[in-house]
Protein backbone atom coordinates (compact mmCIF):
# COMPACT_ATOMS: atom_id res chain seq x y z
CA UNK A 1 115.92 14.52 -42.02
CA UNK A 2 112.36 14.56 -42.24
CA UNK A 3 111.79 12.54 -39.12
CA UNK A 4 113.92 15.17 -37.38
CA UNK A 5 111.81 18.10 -38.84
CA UNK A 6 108.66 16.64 -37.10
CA UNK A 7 109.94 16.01 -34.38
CA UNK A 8 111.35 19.44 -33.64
CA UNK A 9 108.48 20.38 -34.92
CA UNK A 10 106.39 18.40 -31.91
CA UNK A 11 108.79 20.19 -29.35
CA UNK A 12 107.56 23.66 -30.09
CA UNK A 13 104.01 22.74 -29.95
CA UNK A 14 101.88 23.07 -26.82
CA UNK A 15 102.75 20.48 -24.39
CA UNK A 16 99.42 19.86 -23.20
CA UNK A 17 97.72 19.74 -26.71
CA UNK A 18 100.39 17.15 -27.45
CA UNK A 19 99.45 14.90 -24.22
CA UNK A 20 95.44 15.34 -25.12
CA UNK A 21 96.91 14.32 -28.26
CA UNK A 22 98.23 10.89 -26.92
CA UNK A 23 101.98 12.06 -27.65
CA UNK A 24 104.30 12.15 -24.80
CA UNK A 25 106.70 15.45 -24.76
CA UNK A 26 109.34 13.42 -22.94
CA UNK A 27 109.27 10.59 -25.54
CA UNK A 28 109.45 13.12 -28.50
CA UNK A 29 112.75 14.08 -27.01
CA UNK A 30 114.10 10.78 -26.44
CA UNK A 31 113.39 10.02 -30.12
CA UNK A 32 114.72 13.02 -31.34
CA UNK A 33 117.74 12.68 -29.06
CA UNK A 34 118.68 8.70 -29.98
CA UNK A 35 118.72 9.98 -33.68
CA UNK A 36 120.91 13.17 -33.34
CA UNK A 37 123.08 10.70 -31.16
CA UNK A 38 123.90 8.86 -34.19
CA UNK A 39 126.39 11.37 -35.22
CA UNK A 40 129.18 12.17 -33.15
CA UNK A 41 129.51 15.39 -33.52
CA UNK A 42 125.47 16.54 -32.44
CA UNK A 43 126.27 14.66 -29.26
CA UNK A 44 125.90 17.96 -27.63
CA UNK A 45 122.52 18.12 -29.38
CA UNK A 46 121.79 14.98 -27.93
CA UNK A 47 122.89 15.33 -24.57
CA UNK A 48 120.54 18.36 -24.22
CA UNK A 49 117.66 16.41 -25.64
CA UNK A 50 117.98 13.70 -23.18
CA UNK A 51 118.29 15.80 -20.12
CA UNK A 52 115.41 17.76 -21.54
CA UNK A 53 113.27 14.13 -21.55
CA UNK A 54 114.70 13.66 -18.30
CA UNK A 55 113.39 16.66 -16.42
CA UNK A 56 109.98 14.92 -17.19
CA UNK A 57 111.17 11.79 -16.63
CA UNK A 58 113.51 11.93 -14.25
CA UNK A 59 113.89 8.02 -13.84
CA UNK A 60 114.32 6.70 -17.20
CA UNK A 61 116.91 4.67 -17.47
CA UNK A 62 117.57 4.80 -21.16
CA UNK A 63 118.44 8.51 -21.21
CA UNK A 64 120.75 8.06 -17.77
CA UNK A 65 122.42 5.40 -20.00
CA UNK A 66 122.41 7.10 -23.30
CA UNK A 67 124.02 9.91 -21.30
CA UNK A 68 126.86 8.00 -19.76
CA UNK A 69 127.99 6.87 -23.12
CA UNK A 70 128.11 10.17 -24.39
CA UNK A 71 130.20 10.77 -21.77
CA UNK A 72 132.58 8.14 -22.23
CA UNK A 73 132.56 8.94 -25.91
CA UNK A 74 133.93 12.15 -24.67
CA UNK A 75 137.09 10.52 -22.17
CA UNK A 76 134.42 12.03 -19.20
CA UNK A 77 134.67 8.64 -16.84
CA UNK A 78 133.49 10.30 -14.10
CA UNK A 79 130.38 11.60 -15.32
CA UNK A 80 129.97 8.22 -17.70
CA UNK A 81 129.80 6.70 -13.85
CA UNK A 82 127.55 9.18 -12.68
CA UNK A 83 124.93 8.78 -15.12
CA UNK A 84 125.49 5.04 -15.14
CA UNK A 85 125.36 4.59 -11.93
CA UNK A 86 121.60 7.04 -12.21
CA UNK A 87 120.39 4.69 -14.81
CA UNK A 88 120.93 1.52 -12.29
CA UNK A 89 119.18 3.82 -9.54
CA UNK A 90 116.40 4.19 -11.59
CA UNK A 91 116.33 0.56 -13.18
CA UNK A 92 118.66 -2.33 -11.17
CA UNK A 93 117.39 -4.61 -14.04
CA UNK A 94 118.60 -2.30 -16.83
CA UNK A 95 121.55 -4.80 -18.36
CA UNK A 96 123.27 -2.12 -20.41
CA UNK A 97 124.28 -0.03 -17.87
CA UNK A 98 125.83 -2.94 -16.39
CA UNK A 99 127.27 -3.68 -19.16
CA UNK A 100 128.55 -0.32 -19.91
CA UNK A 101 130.09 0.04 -16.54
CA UNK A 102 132.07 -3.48 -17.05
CA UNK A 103 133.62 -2.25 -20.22
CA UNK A 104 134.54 0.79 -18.83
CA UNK A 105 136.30 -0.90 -15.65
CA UNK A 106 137.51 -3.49 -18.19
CA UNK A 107 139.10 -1.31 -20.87
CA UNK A 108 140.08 1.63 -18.98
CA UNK A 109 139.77 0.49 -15.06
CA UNK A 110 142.21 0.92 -12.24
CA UNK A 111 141.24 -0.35 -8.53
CA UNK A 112 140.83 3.33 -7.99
CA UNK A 113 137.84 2.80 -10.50
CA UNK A 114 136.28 -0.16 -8.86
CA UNK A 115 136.21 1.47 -5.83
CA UNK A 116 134.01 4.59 -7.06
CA UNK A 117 132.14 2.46 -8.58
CA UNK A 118 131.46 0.27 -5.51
CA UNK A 119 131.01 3.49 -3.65
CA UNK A 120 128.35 5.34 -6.44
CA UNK A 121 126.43 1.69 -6.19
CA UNK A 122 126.67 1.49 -2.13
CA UNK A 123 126.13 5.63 -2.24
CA UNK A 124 122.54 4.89 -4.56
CA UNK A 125 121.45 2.44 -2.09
CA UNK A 126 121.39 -0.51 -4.32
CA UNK A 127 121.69 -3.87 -3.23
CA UNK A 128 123.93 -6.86 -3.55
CA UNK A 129 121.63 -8.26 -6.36
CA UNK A 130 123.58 -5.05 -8.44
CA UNK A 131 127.17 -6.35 -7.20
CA UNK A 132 126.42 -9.82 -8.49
CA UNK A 133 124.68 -8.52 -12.10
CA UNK A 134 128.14 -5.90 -12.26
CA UNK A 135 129.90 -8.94 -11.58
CA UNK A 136 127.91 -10.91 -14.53
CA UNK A 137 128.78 -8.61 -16.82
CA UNK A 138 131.83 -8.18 -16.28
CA UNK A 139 132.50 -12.10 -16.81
CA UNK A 140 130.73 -11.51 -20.17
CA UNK A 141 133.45 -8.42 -21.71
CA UNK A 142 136.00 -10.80 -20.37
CA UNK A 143 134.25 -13.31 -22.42
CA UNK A 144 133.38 -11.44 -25.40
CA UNK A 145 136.95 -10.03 -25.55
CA UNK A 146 138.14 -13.37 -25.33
CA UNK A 147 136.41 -14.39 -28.32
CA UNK A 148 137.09 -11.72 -30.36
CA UNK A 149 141.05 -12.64 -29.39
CA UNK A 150 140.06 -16.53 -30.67
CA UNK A 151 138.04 -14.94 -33.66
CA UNK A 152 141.54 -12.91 -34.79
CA UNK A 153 143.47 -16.57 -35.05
CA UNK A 154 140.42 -18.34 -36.03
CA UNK A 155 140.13 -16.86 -39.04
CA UNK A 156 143.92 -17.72 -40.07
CA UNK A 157 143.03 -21.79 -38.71
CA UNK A 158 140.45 -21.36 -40.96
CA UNK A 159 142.34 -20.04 -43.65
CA UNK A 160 145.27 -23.18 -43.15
CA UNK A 161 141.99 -26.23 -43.24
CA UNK A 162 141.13 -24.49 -46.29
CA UNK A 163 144.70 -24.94 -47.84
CA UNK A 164 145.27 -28.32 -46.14
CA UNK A 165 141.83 -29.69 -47.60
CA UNK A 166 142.65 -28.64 -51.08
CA UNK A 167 145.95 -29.95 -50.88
CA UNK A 168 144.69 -33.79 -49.51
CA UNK A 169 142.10 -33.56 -52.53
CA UNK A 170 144.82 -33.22 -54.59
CA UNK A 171 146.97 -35.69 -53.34
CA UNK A 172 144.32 -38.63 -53.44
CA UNK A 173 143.46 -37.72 -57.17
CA UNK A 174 147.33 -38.34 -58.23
CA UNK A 175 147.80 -41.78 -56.41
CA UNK A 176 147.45 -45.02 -58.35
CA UNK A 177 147.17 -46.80 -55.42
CA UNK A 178 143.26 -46.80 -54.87
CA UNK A 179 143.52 -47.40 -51.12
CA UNK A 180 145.64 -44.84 -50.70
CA UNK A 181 143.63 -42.48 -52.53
CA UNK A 182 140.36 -43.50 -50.85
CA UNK A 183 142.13 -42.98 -47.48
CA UNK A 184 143.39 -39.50 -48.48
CA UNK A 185 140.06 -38.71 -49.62
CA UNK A 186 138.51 -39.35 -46.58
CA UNK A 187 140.67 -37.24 -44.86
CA UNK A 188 139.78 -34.49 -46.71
CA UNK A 189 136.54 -34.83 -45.96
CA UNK A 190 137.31 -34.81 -42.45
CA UNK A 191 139.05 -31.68 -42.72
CA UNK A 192 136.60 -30.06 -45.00
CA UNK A 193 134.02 -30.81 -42.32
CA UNK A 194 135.88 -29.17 -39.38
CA UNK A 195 136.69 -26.22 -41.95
CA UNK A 196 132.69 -25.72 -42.10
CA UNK A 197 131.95 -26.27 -38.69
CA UNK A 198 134.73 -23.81 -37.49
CA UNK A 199 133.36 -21.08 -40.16
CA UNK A 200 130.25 -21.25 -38.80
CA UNK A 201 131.71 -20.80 -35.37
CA UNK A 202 133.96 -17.76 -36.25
CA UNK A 203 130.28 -16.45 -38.16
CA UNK A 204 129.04 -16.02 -34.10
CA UNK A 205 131.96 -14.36 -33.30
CA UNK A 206 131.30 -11.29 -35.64
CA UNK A 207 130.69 -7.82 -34.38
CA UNK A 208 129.47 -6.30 -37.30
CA UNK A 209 125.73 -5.81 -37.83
CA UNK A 210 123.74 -9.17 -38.79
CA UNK A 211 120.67 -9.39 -40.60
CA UNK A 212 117.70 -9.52 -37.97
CA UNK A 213 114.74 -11.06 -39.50
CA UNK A 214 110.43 -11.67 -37.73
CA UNK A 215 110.21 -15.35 -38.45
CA UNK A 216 108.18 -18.51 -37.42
CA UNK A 217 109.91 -20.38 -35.24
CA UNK A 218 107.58 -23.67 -36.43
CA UNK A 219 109.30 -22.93 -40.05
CA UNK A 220 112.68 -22.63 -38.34
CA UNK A 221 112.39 -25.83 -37.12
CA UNK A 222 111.28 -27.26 -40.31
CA UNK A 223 113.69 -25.69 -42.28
CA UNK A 224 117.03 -27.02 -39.46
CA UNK A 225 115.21 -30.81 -39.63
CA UNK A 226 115.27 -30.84 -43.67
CA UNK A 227 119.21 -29.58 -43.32
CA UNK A 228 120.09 -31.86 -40.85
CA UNK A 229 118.67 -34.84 -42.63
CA UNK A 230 118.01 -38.46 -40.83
CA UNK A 231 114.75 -39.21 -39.44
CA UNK A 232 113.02 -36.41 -37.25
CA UNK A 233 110.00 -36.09 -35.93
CA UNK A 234 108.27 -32.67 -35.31
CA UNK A 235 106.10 -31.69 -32.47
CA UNK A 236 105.05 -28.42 -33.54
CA UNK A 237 103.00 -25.78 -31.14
CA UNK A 238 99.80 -24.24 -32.49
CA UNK A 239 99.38 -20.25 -32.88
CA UNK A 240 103.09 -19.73 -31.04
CA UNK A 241 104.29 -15.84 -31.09
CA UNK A 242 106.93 -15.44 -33.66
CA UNK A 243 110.40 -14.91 -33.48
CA UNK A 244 112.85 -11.99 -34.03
CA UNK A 245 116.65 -12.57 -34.77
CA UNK A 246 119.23 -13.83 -37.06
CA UNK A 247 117.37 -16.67 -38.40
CA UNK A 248 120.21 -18.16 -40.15
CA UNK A 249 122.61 -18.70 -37.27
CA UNK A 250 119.56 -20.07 -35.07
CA UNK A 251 118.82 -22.57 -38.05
CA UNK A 252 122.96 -23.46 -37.78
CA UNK A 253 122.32 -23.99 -34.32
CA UNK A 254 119.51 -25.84 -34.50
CA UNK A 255 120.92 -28.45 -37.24
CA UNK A 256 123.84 -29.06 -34.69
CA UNK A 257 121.79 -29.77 -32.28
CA UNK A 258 119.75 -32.26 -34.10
CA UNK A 259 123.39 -33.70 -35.67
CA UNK A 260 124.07 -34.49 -32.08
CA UNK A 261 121.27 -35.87 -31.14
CA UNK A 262 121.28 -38.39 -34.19
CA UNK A 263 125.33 -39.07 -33.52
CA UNK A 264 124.26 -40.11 -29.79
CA UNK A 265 121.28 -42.62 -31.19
CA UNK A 266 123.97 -44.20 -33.65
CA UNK A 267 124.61 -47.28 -31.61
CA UNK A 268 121.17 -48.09 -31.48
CA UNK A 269 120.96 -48.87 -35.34
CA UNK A 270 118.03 -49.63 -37.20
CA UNK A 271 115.79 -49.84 -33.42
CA UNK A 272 116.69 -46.04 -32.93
CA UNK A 273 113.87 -43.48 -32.80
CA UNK A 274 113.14 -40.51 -34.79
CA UNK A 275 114.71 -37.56 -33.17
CA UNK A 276 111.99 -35.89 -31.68
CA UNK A 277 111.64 -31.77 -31.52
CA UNK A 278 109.06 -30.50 -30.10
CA UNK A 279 107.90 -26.27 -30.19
CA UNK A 280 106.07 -24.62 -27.34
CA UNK A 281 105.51 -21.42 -25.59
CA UNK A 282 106.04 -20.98 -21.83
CA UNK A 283 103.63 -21.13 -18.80
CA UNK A 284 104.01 -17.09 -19.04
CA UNK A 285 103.86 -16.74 -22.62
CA UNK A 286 107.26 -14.75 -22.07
CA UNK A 287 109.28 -17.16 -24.67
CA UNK A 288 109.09 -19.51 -27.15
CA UNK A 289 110.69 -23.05 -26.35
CA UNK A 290 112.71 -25.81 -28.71
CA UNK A 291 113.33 -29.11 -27.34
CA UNK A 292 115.70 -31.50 -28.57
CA UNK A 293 115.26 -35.17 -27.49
CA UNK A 294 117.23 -38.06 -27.99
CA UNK A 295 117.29 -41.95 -26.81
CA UNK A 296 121.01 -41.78 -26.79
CA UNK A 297 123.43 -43.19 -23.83
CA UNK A 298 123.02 -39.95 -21.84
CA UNK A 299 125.67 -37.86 -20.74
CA UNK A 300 128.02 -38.18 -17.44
CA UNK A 301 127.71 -35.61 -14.51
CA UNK A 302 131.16 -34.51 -15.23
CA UNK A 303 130.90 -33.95 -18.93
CA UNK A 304 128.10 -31.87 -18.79
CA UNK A 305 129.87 -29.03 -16.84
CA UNK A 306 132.40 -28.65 -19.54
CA UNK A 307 130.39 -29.28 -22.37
CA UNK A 308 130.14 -25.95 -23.65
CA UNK A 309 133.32 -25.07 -24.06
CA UNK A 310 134.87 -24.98 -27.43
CA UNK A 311 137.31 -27.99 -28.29
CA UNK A 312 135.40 -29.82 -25.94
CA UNK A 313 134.14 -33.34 -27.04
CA UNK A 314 133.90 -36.92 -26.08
CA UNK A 315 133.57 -38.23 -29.58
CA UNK A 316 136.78 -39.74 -31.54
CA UNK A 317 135.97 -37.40 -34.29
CA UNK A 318 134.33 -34.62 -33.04
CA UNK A 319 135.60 -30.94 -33.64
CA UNK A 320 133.84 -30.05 -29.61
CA UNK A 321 132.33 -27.19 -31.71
CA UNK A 322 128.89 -28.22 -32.30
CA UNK A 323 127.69 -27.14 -28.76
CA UNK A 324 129.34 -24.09 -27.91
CA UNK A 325 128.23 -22.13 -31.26
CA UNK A 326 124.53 -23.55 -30.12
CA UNK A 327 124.85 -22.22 -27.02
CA UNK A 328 126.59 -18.90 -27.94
CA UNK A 329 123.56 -18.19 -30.91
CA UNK A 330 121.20 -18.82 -28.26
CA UNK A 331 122.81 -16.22 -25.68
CA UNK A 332 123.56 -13.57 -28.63
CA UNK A 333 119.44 -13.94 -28.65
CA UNK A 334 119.25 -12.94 -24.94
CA UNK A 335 118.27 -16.94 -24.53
CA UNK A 336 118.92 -19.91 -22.71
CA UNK A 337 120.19 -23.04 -23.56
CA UNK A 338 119.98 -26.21 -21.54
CA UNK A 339 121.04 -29.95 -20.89
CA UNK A 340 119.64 -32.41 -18.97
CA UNK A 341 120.81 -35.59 -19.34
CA UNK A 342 122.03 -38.86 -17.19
CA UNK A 343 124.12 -41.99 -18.31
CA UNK A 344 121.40 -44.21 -19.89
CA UNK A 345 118.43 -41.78 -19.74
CA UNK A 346 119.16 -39.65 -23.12
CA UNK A 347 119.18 -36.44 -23.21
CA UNK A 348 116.78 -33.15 -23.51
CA UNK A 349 118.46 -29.76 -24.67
CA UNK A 350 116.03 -27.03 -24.19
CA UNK A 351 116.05 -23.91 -25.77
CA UNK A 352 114.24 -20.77 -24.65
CA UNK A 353 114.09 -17.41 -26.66
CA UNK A 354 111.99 -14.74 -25.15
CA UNK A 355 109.52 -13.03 -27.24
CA UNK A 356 109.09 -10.02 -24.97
CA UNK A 357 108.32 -6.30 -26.62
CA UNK A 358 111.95 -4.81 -27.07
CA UNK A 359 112.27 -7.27 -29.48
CA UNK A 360 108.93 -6.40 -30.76
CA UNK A 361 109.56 -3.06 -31.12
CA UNK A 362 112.37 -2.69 -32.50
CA UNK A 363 111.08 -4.65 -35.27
CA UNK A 364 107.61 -2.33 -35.44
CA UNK A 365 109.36 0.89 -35.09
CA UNK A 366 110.46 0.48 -38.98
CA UNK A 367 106.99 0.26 -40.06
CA UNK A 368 104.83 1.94 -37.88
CA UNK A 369 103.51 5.65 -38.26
CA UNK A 370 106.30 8.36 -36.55
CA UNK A 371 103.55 9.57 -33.97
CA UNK A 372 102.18 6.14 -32.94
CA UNK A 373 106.59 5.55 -32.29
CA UNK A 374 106.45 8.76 -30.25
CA UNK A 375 103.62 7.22 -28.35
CA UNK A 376 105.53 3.91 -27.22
CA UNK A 377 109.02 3.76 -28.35
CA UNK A 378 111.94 4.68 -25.88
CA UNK A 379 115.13 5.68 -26.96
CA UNK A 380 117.82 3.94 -28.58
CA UNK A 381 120.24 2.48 -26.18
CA UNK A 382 123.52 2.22 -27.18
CA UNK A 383 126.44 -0.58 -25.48
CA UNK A 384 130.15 1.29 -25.58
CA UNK A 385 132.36 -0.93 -27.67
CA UNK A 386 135.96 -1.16 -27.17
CA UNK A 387 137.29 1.59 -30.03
CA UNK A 388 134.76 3.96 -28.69
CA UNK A 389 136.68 3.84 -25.56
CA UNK A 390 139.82 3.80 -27.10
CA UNK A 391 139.57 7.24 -28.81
């Protein structure tokens, strides 16, 4: 309430004292607008705000989107698309409007849909590069959705290990026969292992709000080496730009990777090397790199295109988990995650996470001063989810 005061107090002050000031008029109402868009019913409130910040800055692509979900909020497709379709005009690199679009096509799309849609994009001038990024995203609510489909009968898999593992334990404690025991108990271990691992995978499929954290990604490292146990050896970067995410699903992901790694050195017994990981920052200083290097057998052409994919694994034992939550923790983190690897040549997986100022700043605007936020932050943009649609 107070932060709203001040700022409606900024918007009846002179606009030029404000700008000799170093405060932006336009930015005071996108602030003020992302927090009365918090509550449905000032979306009104909101909506005016915006429009006001966009008469002075008539390209900003975080009001045209901010705008467009208001609109969908309010069952107006036609003007979601509209302002959409502005915020891509104004921004063809501005992934939430693409995203936005693709869940509205997705959720509530005909062809009749698609086809304003190709027309607003084609009437705005944009390029194919926009076609292919619509297309993108609309691979990834396909994706997403599927997951949260998986996550629904994951959670009762889960639920059945759980019961099956307590049941084995059980079992082996009443034989007499100590073979038979010993064999029952190993089982359960078996299944208790697949019951974590597929916890941890439903833990990535979560949509509600996850502790985000500003960490050091050297201590990350650390901290997934000393979990995953077996000999590692750290090659870690000097003075590298920290890190803002869910730390403890990166750390999962990191001690699978480095699992992995040590499974696929196994054969090599006591003349394997220490697993080495090595921390970096890019050429461009744009992201902070992990590498995970083993001396393994390497991988074949045709397993690494599937390798990702959940179930998939070319171990006797393996749950084909390990990989796919690594790879979806990295992309939840706007990162990349890759393989390269050839039969006999081990393999390299190389993570990237990009350290650029959105993260930055949304982990600043908590602590900093409310005019030095009016100075640099932009509003909050907001991604439709599916019961926003729905209502």
């Amino acid at each position: 309430r107070r932060a709203v005061e001040l700022l409606e107090a900024l918007t009846a002050e002179d606009e030029d004292a404000l700008v000799r000031g170093g405060v932006s008029p336009a930015r005071v109402q996108l602030l003020l607008a992302s927090i009365y868009d918090d509550d449905a019913e000032l979306a009104d409130l909101a909506a005016s705000h915006y429009e006001d910040a966009l008469s002075r800055l008539p390209r900003d692509a975080y009001a045209c989107n901010n705008l467009g979900v208001i609109a969908l909020r309010g069952g107006d497709g036609e003007e979601a698309l509209r302002w959409l379709t502005r915020a891509l005009e104004s921004d063809p690199r501005h992934e939430t409007s693409y995203l936005n679009i693709a869940r509205l096509l997705y959720v509530t799309g005909t062809p009749r849909h698609m086809v304003a849609v190709l027309e607003a994009i084609d009437h705005a001038g944009l390029d194919a590069r926009c076609l292919a990024n619509l297309s993108f995203a609309l691979i990834e609510v396909a994706r997403e959705d599927a997951h949260q489909g998986l996550a629904t009968k994951g959670h009762q898999l889960k639920n059945l290990l759980g019961v099956i593992g307590s049941r084995l334990r059980s079992l082996a404690r009443k034989q007499s026969d100590e073979s038979q025991s010993a064999a029952l108990g190993r089982l359960a271990d078996k299944v208790t292992a697949l019951y974590d691992e597929w916890a941890v995978y439903l833990r990535t499929m979560r949509e509600e709000p996850t502790r985000h954290d500003s960490f050091s990604v050297n201590e990350l490292v650390s901290d997934a080496a000393r979990l995953a146990g077996g000999r590692v050896a750290l090659r870690l970067g000097e003075r590298l730009p920290e890190l803002y995410g869910m730390r403890e699903q990166l750390t999962e992901a990191l001690v699978n990777l480095i699992r992995n790694g040590q499974e696929a050195q196994r054969d090599l017994g006591s003349a394997a090397p220490p697993l080495r990981v090595t921390t970096m920052v890019n050429a461009s200083e744009t992201a902070v790199q992990i590498i995970v290097e083993d001396r393994g057998p390497g991988i074949p052409p045709a397993d690494l295109r599937r390798i990702f994919a959940p179930g998939y694994t070319t171990k006797r034992d393996g749950s084909g988990l390990g990989l796919a939550i690594a790879e979806r923790v990295v992309r939840s983190h706007d990162g990349q995650l890759q393989i390269d690897s050839a039969p006999g040549s081990g393999t390299r997986v190389r993570i990237s996470l990009p350290v650029g100022l959105e993260s930055e700043v949304q982990h600043k605007r908590r602590r900093l001063p409310l005019l030095s936020v009016v100075r640099s932050a932009a509003a909050v943009e907001y991604v439709v989810e599916d019961e926003e649609l729905s209502r």
